[in-house]
Protein backbone atom coordinates (compact mmCIF):
# COMPACT_ATOMS: atom_id res chain seq x y z
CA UNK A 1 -168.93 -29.43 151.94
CA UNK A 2 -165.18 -30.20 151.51
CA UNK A 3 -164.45 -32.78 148.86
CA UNK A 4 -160.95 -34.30 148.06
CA UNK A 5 -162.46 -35.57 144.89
CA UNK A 6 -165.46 -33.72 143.77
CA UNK A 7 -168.87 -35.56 144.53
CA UNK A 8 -171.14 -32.39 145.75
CA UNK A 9 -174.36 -32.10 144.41
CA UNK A 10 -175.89 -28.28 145.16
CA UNK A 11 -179.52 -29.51 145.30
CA UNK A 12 -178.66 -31.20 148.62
CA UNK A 13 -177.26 -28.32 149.82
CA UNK A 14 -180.98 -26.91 149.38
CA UNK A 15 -179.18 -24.64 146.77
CA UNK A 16 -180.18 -23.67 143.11
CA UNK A 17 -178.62 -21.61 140.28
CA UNK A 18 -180.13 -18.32 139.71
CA UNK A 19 -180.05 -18.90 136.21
CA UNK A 20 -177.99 -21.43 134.08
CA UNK A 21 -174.37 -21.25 134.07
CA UNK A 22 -173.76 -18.56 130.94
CA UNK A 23 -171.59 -15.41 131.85
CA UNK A 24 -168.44 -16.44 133.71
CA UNK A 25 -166.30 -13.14 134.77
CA UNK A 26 -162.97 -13.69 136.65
CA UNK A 27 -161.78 -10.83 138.18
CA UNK A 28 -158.21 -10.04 137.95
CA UNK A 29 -156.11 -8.26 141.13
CA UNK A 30 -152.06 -7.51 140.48
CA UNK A 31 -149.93 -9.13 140.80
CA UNK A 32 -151.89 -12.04 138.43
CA UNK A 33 -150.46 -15.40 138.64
CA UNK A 34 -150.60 -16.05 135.31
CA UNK A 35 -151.29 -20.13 135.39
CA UNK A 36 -154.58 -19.87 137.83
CA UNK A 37 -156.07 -17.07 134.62
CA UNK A 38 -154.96 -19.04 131.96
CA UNK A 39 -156.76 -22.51 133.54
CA UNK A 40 -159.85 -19.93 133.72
CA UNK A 41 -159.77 -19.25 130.42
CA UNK A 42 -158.86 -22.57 128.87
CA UNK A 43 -162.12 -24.01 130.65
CA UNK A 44 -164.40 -21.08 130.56
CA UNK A 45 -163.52 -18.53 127.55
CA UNK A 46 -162.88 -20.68 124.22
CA UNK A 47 -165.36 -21.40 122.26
CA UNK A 48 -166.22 -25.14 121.86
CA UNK A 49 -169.25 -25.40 120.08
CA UNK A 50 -167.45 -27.83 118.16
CA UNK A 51 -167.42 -29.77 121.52
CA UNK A 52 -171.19 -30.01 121.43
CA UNK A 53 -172.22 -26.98 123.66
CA UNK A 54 -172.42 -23.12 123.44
CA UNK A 55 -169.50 -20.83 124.63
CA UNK A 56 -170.32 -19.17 127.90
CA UNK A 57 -170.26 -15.39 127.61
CA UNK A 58 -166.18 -14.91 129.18
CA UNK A 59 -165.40 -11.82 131.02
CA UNK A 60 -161.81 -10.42 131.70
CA UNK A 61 -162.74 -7.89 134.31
CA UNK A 62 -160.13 -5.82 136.48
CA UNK A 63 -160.21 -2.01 138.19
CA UNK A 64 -158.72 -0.02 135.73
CA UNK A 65 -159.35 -1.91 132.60
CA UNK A 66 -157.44 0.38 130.65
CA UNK A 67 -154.39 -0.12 131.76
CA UNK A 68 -152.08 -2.83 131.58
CA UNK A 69 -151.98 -5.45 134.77
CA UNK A 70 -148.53 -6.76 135.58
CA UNK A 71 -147.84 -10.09 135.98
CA UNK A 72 -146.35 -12.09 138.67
CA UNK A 73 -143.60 -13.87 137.12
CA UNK A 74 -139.84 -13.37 137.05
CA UNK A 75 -139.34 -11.31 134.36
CA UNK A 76 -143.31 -9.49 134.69
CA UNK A 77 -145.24 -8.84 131.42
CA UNK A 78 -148.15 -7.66 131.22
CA UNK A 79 -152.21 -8.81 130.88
CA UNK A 80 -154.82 -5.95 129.92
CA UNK A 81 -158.30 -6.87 130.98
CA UNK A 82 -161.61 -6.68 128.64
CA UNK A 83 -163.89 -5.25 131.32
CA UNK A 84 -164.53 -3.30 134.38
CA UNK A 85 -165.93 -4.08 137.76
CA UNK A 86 -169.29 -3.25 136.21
CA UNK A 87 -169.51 -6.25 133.75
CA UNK A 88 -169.48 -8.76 136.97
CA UNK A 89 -173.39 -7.66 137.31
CA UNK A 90 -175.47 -10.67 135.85
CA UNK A 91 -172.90 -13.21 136.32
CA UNK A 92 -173.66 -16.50 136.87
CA UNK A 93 -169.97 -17.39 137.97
CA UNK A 94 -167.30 -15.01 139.20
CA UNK A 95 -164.09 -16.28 139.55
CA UNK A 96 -161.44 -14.55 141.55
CA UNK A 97 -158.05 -15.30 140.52
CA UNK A 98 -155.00 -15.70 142.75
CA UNK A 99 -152.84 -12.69 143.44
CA UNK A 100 -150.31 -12.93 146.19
CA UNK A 101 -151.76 -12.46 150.19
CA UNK A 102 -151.68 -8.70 150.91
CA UNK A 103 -153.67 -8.59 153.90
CA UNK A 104 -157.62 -8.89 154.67
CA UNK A 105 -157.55 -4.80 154.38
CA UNK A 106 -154.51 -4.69 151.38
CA UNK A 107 -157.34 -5.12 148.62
CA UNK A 108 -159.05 -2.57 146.86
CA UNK A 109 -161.95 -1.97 148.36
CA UNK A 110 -163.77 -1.62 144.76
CA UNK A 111 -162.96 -5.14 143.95
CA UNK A 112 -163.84 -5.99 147.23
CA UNK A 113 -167.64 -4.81 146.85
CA UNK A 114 -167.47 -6.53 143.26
CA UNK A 115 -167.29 -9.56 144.71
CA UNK A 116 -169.87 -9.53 147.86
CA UNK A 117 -172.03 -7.68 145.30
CA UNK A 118 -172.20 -10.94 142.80
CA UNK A 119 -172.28 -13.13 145.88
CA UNK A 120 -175.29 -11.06 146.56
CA UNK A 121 -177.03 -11.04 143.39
CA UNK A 122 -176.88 -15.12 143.38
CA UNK A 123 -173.48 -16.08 141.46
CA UNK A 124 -171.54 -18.55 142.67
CA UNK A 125 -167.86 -17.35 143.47
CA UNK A 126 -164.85 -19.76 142.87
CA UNK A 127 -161.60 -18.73 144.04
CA UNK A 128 -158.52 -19.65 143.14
CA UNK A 129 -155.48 -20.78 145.09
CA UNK A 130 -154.82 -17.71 147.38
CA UNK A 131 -157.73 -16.11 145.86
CA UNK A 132 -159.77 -17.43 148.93
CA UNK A 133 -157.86 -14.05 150.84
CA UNK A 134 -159.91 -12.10 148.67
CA UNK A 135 -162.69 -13.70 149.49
CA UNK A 136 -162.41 -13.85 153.34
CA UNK A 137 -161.61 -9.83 153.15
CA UNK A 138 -164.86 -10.03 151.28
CA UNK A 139 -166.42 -11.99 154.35
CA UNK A 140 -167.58 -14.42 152.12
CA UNK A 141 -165.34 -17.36 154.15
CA UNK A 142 -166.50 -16.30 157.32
CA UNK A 143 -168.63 -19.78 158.83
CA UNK A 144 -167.50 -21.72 155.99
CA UNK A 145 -164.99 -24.22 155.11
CA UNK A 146 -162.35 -23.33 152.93
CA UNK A 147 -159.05 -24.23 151.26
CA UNK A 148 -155.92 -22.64 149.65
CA UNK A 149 -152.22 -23.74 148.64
CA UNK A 150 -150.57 -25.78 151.54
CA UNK A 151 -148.12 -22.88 151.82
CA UNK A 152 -150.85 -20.45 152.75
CA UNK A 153 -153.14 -22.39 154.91
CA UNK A 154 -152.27 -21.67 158.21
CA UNK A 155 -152.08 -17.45 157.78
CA UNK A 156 -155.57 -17.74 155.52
CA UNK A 157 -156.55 -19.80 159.55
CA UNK A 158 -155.06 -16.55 160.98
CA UNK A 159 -156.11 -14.15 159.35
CA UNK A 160 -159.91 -15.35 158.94
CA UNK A 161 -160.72 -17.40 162.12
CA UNK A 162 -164.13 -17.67 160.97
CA UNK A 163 -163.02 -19.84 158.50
CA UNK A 164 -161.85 -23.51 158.59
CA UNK A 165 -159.10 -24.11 156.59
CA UNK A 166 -158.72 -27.91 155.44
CA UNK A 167 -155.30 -28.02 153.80
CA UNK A 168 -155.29 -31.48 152.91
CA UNK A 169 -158.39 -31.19 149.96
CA UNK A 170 -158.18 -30.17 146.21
CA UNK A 171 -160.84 -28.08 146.66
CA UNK A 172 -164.21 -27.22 148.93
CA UNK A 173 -167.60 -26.69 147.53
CA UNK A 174 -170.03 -25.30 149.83
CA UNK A 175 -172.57 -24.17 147.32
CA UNK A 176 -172.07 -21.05 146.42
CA UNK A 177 -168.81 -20.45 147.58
CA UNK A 178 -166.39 -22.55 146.00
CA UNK A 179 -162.67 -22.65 147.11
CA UNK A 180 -159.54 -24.11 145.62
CA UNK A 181 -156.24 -25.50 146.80
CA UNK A 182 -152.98 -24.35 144.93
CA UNK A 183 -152.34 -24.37 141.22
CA UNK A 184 -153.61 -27.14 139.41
CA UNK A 185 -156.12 -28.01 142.05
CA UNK A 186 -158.09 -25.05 140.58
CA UNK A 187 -158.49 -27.18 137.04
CA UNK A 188 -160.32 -29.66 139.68
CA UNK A 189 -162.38 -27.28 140.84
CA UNK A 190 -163.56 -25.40 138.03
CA UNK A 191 -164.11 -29.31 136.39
CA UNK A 192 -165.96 -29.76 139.44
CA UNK A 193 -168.34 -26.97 138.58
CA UNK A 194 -168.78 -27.78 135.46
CA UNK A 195 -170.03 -31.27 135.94
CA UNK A 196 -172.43 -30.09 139.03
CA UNK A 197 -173.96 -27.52 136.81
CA UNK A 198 -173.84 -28.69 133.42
CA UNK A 199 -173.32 -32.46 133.60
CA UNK A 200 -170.95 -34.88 133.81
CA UNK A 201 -170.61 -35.43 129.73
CA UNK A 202 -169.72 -32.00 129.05
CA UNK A 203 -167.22 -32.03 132.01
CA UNK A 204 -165.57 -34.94 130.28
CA UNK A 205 -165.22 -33.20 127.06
CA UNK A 206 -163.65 -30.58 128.61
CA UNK A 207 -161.46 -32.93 130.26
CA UNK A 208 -160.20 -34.81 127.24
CA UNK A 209 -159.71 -31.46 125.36
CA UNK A 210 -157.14 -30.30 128.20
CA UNK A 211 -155.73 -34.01 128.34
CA UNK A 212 -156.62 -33.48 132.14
CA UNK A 213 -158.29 -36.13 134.03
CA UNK A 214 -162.40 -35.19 134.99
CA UNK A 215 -161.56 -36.72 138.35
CA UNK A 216 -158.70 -36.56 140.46
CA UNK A 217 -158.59 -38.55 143.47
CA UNK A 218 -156.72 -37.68 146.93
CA UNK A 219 -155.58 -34.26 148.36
CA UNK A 220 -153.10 -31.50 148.42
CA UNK A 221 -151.55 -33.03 151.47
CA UNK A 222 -149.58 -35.09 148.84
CA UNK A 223 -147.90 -32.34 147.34
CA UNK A 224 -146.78 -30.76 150.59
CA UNK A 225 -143.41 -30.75 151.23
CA UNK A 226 -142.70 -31.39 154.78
CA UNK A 227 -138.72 -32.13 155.64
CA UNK A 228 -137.54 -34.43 158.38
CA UNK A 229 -136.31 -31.83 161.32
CA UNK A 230 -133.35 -30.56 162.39
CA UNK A 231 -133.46 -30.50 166.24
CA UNK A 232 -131.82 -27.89 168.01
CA UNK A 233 -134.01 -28.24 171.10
CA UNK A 234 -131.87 -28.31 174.28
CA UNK A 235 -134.87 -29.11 176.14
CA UNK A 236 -135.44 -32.96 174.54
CA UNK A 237 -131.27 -32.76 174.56
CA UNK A 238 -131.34 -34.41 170.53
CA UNK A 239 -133.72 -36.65 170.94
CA UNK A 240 -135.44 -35.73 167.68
CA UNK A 241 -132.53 -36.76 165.51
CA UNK A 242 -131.87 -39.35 167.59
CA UNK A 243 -135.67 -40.97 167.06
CA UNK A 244 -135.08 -39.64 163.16
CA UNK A 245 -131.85 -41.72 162.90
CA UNK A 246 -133.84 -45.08 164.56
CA UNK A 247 -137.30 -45.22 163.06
CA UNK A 248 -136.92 -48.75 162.49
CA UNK A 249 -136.65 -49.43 166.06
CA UNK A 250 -139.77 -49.53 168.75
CA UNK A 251 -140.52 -46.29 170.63
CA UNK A 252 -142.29 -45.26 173.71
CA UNK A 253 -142.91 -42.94 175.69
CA UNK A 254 -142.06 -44.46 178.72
CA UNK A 255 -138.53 -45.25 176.89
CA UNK A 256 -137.93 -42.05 175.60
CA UNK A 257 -138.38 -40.67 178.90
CA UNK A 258 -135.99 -42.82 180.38
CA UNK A 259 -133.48 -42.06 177.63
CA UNK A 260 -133.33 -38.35 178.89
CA UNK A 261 -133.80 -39.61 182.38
CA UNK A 262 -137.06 -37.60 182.86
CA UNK A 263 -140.26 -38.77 184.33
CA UNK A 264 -143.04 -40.10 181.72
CA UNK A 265 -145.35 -36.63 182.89
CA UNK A 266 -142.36 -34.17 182.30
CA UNK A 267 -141.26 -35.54 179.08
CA UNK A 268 -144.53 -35.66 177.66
CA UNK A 269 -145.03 -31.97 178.77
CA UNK A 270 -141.79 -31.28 177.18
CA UNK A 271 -141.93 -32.90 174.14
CA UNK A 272 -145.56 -31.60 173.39
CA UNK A 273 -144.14 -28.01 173.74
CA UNK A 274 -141.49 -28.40 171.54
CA UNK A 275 -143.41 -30.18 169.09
CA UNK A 276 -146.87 -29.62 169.13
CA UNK A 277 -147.61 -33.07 169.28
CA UNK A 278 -147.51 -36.52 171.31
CA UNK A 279 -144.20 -38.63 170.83
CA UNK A 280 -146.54 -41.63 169.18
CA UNK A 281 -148.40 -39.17 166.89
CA UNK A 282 -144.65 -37.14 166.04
CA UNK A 283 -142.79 -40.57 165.49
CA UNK A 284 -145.77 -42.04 163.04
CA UNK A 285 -145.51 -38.51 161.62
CA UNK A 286 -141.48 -39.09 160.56
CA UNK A 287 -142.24 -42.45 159.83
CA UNK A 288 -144.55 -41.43 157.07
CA UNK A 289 -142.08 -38.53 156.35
CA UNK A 290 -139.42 -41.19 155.89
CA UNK A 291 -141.44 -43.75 153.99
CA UNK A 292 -142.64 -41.30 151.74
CA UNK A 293 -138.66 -40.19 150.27
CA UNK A 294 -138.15 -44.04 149.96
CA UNK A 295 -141.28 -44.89 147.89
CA UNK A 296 -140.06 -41.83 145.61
CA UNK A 297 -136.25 -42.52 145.76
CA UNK A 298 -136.09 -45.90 146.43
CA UNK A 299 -136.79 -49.70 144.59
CA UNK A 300 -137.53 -51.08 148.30
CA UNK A 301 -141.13 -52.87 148.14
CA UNK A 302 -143.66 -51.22 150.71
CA UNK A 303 -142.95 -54.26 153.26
CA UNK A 304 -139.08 -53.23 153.20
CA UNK A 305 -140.26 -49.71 153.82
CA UNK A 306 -142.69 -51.17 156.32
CA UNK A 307 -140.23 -52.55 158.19
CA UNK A 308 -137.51 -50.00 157.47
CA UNK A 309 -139.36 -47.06 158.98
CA UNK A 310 -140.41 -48.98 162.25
CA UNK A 311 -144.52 -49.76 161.30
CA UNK A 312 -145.36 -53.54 161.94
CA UNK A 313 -146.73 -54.33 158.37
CA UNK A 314 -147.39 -52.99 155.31
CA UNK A 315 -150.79 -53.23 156.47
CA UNK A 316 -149.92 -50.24 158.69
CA UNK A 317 -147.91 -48.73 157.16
CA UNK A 318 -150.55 -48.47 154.43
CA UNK A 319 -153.34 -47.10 157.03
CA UNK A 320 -151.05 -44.37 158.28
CA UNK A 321 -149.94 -43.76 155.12
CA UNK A 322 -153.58 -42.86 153.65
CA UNK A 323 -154.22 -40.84 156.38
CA UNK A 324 -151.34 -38.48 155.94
CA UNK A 325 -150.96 -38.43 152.67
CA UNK A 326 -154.26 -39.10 151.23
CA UNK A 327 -153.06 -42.21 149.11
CA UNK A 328 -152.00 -45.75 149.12
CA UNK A 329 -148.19 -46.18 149.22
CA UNK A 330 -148.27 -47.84 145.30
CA UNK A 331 -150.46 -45.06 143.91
CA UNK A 332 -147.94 -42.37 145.59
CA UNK A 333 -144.68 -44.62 144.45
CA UNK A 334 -147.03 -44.73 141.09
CA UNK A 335 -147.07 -40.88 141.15
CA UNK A 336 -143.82 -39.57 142.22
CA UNK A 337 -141.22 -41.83 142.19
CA UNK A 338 -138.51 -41.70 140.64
CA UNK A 339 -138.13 -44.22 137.24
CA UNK A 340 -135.28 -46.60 137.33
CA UNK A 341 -134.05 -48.09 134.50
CA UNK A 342 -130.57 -50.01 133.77
């Protein structure tokens, strides 16, 4: 079940832990990204008790242990893990960390087996971020829904067609595979899982410790960074800028055709090849686009942008809005705009 904020319960999934949630093991693959481990370990290996519950038994668990895994940052350091591949047996939770894409065969094939062997035995797996790759080399994706980071949604589609990738969600719980979307999406996640197996009070301490919200509402599609485009097409002759440069105005296809002097059949052929979409789909597309950099660089209010980027209302503007970007206009103003002061 996909969720953009959370609300899964595995009992209706007809699912059940095989025991409560106690040893958590995240499995380490280099190059580690180095935030995704340290949000697994801030949640899942300090001790709390002061918190109100037990510590859950944390395991640090990579090939080769005993020796040094480098990092992938700038200037790499390094992480050494407590644990083999052998310490994943009995856990409750395995969490694979991300590591850049290599591949569905570029993955050791011991950590490979790790993790279908704990998927076996009952744990629930949670990937993070591109972690999911390891995971659909694993064959663990394959029939499922699934997410990763917006950057690496369409090859994790490619490379595992089995899969369906929904790029627009924080994160996608189907039971006992849970995937998350990039970064910070996995602190969502892993809160997630905490409040569907442990309750919703301990997920809020948790919460409050990290000075995180338990809850995030809307998707990943509001982080993604999608740029107005540059045309270059000689086959729609500039009409892309053109329509870019005009928003405000009203556009059909009918007209456009006419404005390239085209009949309404070819230039809809034409424009879907170039652009993978309709003209009234593409054009609500850059008007979203558009309204988006004014409600973050902007003091317009959302019926100025309304009207500015060609939508009738703010009323529409508002419905397209959500459905692109997963929030109302204010919220995303609220969120990432910029602060203006005199």
């Amino acid at each position: 079940m996909s969720s953009r904020a959370g609300a899964t319960d595995r009992t209706a999934a007809g699912l059940k832990s095989v025991a409560p949630l106690k040893r958590v093991s995240v499995i380490l693959t280099e190059p580690v990204s180095v935030f995704e481990f340290a949000m697994a370990t801030e949640i899942f290996g300090i001790d709390r008790r002061d918190e109100g519950y037990e510590p859950f038994d944390f395991r640090v668990c990579a090939l080769h242990p005993e020796r040094p895994l480098v990092t992938k940052t700038v200037t790499p350091f390094q992480i050494i893990a407590s644990h083999g591949l052998d310490a994943v047996k009995g856990s409750q939770l395995v969490i694979v960390s991300a590591t850049p894409p290599r591949g569905e065969h570029g993955y050791p094939p011991q950590i490979i087996r790790a993790i279908q062997q704990a998927h076996d035995d009952g744990a629930v797996i949670l990937s993070l971020c591109s972690g999911a790759f390891l995971l659909g080399a694993a064959g663990l994706l394959d029939g499922r829904p699934s997410t990763t980071h917006w950057m690496y949604a369409d090859e994790l589609q490619q490379e595992f067609p089995r899969t369906r990738v929904d790029c627009g969600v924080l994160y996608v719980d189907d039971g006992n595979v849970i995937t998350s979307a990039g970064t910070a999406a996995g602190i969502d996640a892993a809160l997630h899982l905490i409040r569907r197996e442990l309750g919703q009070e301990i997920a809020i301490r948790i919460a409050r410790r990290m000075v995180v919200p338990p809850h995030r509402d809307g998707g990943q599609q509001q982080f993604v960074d999608l740029p107005l485009p540059v045309d270059d097409s000689e086959a729609l002759g500039g009409l892309l800028a053109w329509i870019s440069d005009n928003l405000a105005e009203p556009h059909s296809a009918a007209s456009l055709a006419r404005r390239l002097n085209l009949s309404e059949r070819t230039f809809a052929r034409r424009f879907v090849a170039e652009t993978g979409a309709t003209p009234h789909k593409w054009i609500n597309q850059q008007r979203v686009l558009e309204a988006r950099r004014l409600l973050e660089e902007s003091d317009l209010s959302v019926e100025q942008i309304a009207d500015r980027v060609g939508f009738n209302s703010s009323v529409v503007l508002r419905d397209h809005f959500r459905r692109h970007v997963g929030l109302a206009p204010v919220e995303y103003r609220r969120r990432f705009g910029q602060v203006h002061t005199a």
